[in-house]
PDB file of N, CA and C in Angstrom:
ATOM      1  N   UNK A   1     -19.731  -2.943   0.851  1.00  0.00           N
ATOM      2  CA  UNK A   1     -18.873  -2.425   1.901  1.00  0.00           C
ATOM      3  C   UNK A   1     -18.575  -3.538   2.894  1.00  0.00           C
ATOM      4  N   UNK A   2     -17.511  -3.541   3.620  1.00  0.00           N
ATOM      5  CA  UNK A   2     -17.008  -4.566   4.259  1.00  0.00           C
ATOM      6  C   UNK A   2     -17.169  -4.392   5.674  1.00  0.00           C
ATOM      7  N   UNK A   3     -17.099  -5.211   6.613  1.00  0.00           N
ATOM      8  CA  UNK A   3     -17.563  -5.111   7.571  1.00  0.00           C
ATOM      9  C   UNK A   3     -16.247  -4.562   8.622  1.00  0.00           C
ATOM     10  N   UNK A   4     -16.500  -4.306   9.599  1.00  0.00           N
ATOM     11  CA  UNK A   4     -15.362  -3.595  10.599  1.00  0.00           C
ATOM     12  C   UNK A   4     -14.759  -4.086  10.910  1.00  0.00           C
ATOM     13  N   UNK A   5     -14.824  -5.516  11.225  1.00  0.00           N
ATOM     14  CA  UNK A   5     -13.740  -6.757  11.228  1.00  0.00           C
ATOM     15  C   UNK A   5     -13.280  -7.021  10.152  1.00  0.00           C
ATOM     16  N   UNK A   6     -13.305  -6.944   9.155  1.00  0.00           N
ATOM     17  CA  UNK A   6     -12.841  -7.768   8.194  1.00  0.00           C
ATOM     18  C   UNK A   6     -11.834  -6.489   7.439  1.00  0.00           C
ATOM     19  N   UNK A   7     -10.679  -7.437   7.171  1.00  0.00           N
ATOM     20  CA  UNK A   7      -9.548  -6.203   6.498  1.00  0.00           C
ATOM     21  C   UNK A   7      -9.910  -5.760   5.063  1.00  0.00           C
ATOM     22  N   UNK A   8      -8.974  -4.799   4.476  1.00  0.00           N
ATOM     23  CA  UNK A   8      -9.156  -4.648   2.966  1.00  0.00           C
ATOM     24  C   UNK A   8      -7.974  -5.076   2.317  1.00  0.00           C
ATOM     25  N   UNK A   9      -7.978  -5.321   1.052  1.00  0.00           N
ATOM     26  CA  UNK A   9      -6.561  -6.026   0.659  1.00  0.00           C
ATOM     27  C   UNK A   9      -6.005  -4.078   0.233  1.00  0.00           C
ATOM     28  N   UNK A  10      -5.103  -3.693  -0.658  1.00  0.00           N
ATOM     29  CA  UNK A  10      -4.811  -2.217  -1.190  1.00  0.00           C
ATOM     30  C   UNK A  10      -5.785  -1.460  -2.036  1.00  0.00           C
ATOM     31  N   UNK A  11      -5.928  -2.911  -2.876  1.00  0.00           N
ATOM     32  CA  UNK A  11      -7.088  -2.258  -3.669  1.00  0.00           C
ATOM     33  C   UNK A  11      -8.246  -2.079  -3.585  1.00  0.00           C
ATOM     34  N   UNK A  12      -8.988  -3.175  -2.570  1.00  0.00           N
ATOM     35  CA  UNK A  12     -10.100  -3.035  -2.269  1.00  0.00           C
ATOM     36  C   UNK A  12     -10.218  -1.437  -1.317  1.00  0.00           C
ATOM     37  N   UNK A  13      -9.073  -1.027  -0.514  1.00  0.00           N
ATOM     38  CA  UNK A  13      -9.241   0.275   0.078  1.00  0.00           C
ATOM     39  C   UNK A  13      -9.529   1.283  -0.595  1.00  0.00           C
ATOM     40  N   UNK A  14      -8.306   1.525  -1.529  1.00  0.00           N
ATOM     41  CA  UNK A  14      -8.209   2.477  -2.868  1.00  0.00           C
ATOM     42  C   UNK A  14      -9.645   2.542  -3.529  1.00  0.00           C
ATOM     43  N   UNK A  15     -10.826   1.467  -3.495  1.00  0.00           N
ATOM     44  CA  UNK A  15     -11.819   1.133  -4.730  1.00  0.00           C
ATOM     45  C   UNK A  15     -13.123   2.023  -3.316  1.00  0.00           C
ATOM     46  N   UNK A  16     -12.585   1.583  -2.415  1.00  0.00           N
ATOM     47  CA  UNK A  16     -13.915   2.264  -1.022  1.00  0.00           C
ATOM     48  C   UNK A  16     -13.553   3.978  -0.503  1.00  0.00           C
ATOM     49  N   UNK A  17     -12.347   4.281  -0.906  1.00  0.00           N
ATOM     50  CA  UNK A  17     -11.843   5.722  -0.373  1.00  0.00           C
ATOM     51  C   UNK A  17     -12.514   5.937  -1.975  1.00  0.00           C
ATOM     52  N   UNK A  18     -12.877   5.677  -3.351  1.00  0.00           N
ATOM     53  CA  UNK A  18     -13.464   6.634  -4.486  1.00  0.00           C
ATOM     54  C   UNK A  18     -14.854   6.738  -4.671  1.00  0.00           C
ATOM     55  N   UNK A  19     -15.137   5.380  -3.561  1.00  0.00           N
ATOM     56  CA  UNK A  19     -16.429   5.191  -3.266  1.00  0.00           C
ATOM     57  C   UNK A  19     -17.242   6.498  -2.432  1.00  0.00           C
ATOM     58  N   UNK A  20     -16.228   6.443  -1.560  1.00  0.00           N
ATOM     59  CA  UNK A  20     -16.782   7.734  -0.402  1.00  0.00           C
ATOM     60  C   UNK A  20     -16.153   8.845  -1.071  1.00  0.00           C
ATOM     61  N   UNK A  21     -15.418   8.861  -1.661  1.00  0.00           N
ATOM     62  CA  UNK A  21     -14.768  10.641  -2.277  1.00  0.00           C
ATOM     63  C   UNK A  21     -16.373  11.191  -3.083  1.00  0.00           C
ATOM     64  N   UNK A  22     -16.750  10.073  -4.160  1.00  0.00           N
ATOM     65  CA  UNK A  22     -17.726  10.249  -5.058  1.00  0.00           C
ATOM     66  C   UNK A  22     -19.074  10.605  -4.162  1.00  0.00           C
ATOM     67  N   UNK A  23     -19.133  10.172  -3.091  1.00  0.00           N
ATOM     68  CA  UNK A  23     -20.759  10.439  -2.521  1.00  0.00           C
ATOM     69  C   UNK A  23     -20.470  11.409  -1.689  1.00  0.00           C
ATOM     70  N   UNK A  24     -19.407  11.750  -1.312  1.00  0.00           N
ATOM     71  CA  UNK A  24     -19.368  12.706  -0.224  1.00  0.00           C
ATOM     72  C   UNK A  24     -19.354  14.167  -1.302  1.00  0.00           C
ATOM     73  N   UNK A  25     -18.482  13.826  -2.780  1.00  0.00           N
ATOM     74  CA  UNK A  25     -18.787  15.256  -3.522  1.00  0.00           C
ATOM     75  C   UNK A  25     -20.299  15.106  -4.405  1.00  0.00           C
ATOM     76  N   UNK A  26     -21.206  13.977  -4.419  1.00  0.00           N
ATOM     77  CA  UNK A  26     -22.148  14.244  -4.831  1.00  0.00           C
ATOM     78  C   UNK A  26     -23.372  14.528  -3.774  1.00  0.00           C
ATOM     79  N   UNK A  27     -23.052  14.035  -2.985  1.00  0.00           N
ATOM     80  CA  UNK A  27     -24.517  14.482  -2.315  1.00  0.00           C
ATOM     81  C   UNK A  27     -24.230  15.436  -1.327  1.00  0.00           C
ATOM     82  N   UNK A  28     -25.654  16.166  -0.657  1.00  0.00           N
ATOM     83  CA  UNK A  28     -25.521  16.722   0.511  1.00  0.00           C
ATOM     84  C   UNK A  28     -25.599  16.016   1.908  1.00  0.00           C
ATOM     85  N   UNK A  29     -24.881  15.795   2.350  1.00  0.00           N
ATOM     86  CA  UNK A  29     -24.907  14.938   3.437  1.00  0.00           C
ATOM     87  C   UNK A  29     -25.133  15.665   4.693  1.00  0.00           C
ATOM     88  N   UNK A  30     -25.860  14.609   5.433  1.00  0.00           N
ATOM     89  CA  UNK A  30     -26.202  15.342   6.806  1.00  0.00           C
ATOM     90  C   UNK A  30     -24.415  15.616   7.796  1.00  0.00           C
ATOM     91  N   UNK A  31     -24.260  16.336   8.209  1.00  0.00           N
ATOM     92  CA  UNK A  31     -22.786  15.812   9.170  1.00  0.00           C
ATOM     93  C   UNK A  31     -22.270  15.084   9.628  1.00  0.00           C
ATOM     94  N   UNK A  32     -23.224  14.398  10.611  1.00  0.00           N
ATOM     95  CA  UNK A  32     -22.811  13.423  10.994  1.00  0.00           C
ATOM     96  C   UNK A  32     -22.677  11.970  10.260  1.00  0.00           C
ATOM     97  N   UNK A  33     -23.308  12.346   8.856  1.00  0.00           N
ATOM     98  CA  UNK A  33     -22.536  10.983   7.843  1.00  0.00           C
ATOM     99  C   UNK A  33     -21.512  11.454   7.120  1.00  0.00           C
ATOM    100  N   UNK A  34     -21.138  12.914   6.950  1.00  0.00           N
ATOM    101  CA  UNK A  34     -20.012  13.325   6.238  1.00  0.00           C
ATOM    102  C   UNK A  34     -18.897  12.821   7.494  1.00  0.00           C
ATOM    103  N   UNK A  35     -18.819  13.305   8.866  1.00  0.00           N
ATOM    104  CA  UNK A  35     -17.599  13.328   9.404  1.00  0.00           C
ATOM    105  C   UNK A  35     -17.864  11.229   9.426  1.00  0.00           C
ATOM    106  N   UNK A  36     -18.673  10.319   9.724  1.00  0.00           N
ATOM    107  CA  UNK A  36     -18.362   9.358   9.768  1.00  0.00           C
ATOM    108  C   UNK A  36     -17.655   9.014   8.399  1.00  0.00           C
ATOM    109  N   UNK A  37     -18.065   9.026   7.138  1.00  0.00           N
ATOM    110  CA  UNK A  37     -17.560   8.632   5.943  1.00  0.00           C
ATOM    111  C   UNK A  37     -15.979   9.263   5.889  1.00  0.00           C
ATOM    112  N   UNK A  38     -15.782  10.558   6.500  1.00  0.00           N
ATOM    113  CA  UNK A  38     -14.885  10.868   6.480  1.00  0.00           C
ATOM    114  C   UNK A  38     -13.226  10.314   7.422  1.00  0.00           C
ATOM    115  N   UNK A  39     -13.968   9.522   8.832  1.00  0.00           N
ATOM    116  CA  UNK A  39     -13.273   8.936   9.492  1.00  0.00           C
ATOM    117  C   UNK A  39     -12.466   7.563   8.801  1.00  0.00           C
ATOM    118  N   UNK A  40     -13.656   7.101   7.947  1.00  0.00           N
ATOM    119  CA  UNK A  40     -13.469   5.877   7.676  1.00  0.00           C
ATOM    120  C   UNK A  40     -12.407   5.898   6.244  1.00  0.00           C
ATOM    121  N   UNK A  41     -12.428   7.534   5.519  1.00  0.00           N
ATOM    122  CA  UNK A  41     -11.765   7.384   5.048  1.00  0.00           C
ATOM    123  C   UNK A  41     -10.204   7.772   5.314  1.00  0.00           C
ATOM    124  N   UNK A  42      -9.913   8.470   6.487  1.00  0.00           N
ATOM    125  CA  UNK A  42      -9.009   8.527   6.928  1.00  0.00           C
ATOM    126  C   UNK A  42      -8.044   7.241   7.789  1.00  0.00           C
ATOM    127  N   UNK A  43      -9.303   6.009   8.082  1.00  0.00           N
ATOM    128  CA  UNK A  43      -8.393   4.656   8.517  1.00  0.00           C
ATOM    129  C   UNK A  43      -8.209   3.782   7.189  1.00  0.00           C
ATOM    130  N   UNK A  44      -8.368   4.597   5.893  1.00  0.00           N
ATOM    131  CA  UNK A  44      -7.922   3.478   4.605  1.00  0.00           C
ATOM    132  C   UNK A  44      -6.970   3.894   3.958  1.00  0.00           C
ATOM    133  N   UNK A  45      -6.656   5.482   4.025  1.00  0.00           N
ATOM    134  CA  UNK A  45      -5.392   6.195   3.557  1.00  0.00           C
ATOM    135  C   UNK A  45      -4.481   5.549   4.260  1.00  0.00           C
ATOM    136  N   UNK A  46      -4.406   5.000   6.109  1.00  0.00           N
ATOM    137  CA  UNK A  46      -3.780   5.025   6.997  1.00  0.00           C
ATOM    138  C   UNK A  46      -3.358   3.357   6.379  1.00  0.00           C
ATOM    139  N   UNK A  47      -4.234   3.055   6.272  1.00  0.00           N
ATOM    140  CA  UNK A  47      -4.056   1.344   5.761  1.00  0.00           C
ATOM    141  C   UNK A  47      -3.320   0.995   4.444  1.00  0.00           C
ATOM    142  N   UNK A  48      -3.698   1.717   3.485  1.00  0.00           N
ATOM    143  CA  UNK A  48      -2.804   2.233   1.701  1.00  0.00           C
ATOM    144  C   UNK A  48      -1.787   2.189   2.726  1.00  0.00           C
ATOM    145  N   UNK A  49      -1.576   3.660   3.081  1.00  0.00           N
ATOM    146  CA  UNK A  49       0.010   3.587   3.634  1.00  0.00           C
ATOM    147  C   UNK A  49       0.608   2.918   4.086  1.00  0.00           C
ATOM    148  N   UNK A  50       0.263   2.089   4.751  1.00  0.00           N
ATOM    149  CA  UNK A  50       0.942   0.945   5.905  1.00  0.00           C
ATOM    150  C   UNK A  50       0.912  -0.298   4.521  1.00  0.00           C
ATOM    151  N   UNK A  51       0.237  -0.603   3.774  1.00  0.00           N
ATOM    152  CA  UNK A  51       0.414  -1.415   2.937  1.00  0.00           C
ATOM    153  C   UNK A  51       1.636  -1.243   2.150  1.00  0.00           C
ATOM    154  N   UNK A  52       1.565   0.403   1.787  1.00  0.00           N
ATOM    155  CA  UNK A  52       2.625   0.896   0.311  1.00  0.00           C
ATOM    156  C   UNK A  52       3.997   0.567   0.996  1.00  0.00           C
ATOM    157  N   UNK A  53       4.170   1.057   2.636  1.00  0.00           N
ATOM    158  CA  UNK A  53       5.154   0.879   3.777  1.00  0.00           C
ATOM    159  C   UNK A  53       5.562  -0.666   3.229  1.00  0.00           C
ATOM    160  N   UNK A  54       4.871  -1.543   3.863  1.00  0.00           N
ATOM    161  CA  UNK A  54       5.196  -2.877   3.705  1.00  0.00           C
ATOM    162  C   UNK A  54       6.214  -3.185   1.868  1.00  0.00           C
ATOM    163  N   UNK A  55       5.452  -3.135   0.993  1.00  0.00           N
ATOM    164  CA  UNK A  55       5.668  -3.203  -0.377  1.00  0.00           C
ATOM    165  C   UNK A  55       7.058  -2.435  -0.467  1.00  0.00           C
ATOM    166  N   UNK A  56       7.135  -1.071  -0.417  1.00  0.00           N
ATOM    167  CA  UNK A  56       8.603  -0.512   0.057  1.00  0.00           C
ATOM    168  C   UNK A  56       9.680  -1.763   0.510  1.00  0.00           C
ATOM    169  N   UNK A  57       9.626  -1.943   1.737  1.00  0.00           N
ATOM    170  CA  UNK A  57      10.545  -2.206   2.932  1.00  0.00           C
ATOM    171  C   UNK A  57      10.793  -3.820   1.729  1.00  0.00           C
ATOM    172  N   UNK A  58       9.717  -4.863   1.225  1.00  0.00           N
ATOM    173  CA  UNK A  58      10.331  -5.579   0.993  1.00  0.00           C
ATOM    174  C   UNK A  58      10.901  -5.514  -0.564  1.00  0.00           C
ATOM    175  N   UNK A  59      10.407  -4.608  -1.561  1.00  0.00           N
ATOM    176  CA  UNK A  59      11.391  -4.173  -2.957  1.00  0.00           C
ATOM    177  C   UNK A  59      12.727  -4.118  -1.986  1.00  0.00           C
ATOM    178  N   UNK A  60      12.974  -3.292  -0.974  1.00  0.00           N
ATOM    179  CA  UNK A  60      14.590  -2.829  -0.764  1.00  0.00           C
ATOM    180  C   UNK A  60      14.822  -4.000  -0.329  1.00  0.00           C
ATOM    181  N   UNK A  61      14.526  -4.897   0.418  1.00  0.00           N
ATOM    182  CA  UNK A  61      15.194  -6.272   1.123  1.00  0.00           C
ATOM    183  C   UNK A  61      15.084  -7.055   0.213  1.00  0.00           C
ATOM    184  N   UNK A  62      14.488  -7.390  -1.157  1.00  0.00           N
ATOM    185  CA  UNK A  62      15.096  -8.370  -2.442  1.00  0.00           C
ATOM    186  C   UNK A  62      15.997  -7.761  -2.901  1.00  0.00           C
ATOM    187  N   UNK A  63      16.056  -6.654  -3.077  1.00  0.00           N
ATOM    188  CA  UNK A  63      17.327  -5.753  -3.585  1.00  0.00           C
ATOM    189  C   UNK A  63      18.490  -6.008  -3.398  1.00  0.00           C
ATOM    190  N   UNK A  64      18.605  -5.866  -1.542  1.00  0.00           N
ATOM    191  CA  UNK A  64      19.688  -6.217  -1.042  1.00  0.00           C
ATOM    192  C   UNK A  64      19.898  -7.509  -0.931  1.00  0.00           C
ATOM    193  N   UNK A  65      19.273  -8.369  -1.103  1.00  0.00           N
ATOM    194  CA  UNK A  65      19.314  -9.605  -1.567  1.00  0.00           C
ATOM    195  C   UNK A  65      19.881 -10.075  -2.467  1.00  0.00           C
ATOM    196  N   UNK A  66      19.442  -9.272  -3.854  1.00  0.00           N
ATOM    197  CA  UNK A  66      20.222  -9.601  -4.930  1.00  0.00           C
ATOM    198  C   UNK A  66      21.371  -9.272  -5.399  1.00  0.00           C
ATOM    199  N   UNK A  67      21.957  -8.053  -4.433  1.00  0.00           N
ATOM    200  CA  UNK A  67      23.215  -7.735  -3.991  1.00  0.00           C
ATOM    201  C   UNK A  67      24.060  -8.202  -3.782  1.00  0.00           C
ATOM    202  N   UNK A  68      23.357  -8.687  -2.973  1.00  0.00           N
ATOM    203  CA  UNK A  68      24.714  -9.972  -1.730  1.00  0.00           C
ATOM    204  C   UNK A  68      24.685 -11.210  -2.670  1.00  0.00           C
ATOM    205  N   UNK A  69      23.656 -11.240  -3.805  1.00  0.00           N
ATOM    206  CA  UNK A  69      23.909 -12.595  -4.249  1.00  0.00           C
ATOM    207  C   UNK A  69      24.843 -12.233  -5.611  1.00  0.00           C
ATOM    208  N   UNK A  70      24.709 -10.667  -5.997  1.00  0.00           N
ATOM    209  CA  UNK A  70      25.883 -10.477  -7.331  1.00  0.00           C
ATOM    210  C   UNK A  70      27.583 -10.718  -7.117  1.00  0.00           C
ATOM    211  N   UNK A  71      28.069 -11.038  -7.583  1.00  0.00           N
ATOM    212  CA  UNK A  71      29.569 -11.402  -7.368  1.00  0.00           C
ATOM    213  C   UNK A  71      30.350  -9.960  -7.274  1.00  0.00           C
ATOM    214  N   UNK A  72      31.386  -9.769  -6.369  1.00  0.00           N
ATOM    215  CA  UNK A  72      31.808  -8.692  -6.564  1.00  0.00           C
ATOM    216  C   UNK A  72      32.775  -8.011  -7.901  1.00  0.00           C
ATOM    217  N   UNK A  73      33.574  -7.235  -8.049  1.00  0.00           N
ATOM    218  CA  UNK A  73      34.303  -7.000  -9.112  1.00  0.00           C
ATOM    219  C   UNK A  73      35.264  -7.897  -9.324  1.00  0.00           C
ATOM    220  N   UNK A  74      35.925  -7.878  -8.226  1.00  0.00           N
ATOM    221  CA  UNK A  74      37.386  -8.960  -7.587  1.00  0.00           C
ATOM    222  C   UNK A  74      36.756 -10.105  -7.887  1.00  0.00           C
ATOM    223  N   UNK A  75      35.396 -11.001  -7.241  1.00  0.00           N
ATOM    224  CA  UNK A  75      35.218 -11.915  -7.437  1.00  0.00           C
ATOM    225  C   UNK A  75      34.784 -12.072  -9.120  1.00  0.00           C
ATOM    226  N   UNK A  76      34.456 -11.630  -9.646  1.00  0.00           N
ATOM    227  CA  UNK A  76      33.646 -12.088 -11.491  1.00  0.00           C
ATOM    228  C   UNK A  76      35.444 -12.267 -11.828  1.00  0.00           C
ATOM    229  N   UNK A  77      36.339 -10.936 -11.427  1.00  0.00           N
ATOM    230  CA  UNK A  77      37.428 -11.409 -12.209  1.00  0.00           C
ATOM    231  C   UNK A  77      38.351 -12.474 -11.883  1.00  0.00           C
ATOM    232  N   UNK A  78      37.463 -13.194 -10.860  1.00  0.00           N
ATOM    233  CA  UNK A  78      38.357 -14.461 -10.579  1.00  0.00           C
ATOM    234  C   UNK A  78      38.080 -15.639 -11.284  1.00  0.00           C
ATOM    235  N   UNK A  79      36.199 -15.457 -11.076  1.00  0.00           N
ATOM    236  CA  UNK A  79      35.882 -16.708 -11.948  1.00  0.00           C
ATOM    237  C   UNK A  79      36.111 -16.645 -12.995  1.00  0.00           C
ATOM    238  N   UNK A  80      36.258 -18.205 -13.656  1.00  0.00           N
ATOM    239  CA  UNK A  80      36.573 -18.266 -15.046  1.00  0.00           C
ATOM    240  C   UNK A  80      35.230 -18.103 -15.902  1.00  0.00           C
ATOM    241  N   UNK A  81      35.136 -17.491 -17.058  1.00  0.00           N
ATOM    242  CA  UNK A  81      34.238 -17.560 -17.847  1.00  0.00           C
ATOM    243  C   UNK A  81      33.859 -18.525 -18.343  1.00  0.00           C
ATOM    244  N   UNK A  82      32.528 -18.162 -18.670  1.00  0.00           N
ATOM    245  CA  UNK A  82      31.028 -19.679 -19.022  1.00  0.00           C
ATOM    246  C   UNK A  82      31.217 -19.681 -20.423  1.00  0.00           C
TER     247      UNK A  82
END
């Protein structure tokens, strides 16, 4: 487990939220380690998301990238063929 400073990359979150899913449905836990395990897994869903967010936003901005870099209709039928 990683320390409170230190970030998770996506997967390492994804690999610690099955970590705590698995002990929180196998054992009986006292409460106050269920609601902590449970906090912690609610700031890694929050973190996935903000990651998946990021990954999103830049697929659509190469996209539109590769957009602006395709020739339009008008333009292909101007250039001469290769």
């Amino acid at each position: 487990m990683k320390k409170k400073d230190e970030s998770f990359s996506l997967e390492e979150a994804l690999a610690e939220l099955e970590k705590i899913s698995e002990k929180m449905a196998a054992e009986d836990l006292p409460i106050e380690e269920s609601l902590g395990l449970y906090e912690k897994s609610v700031k890694l869903v929050a973190l996935c998301q903000e990651s998946l967010k990021k990954a999103r936003l830049k697929i659509v901005s190469l996209e539109k990238g590769e957009e602006a870099q395709k020739p339009s209709a008008e333009e292909a039928a101007d250039s001469p063929a290769v």
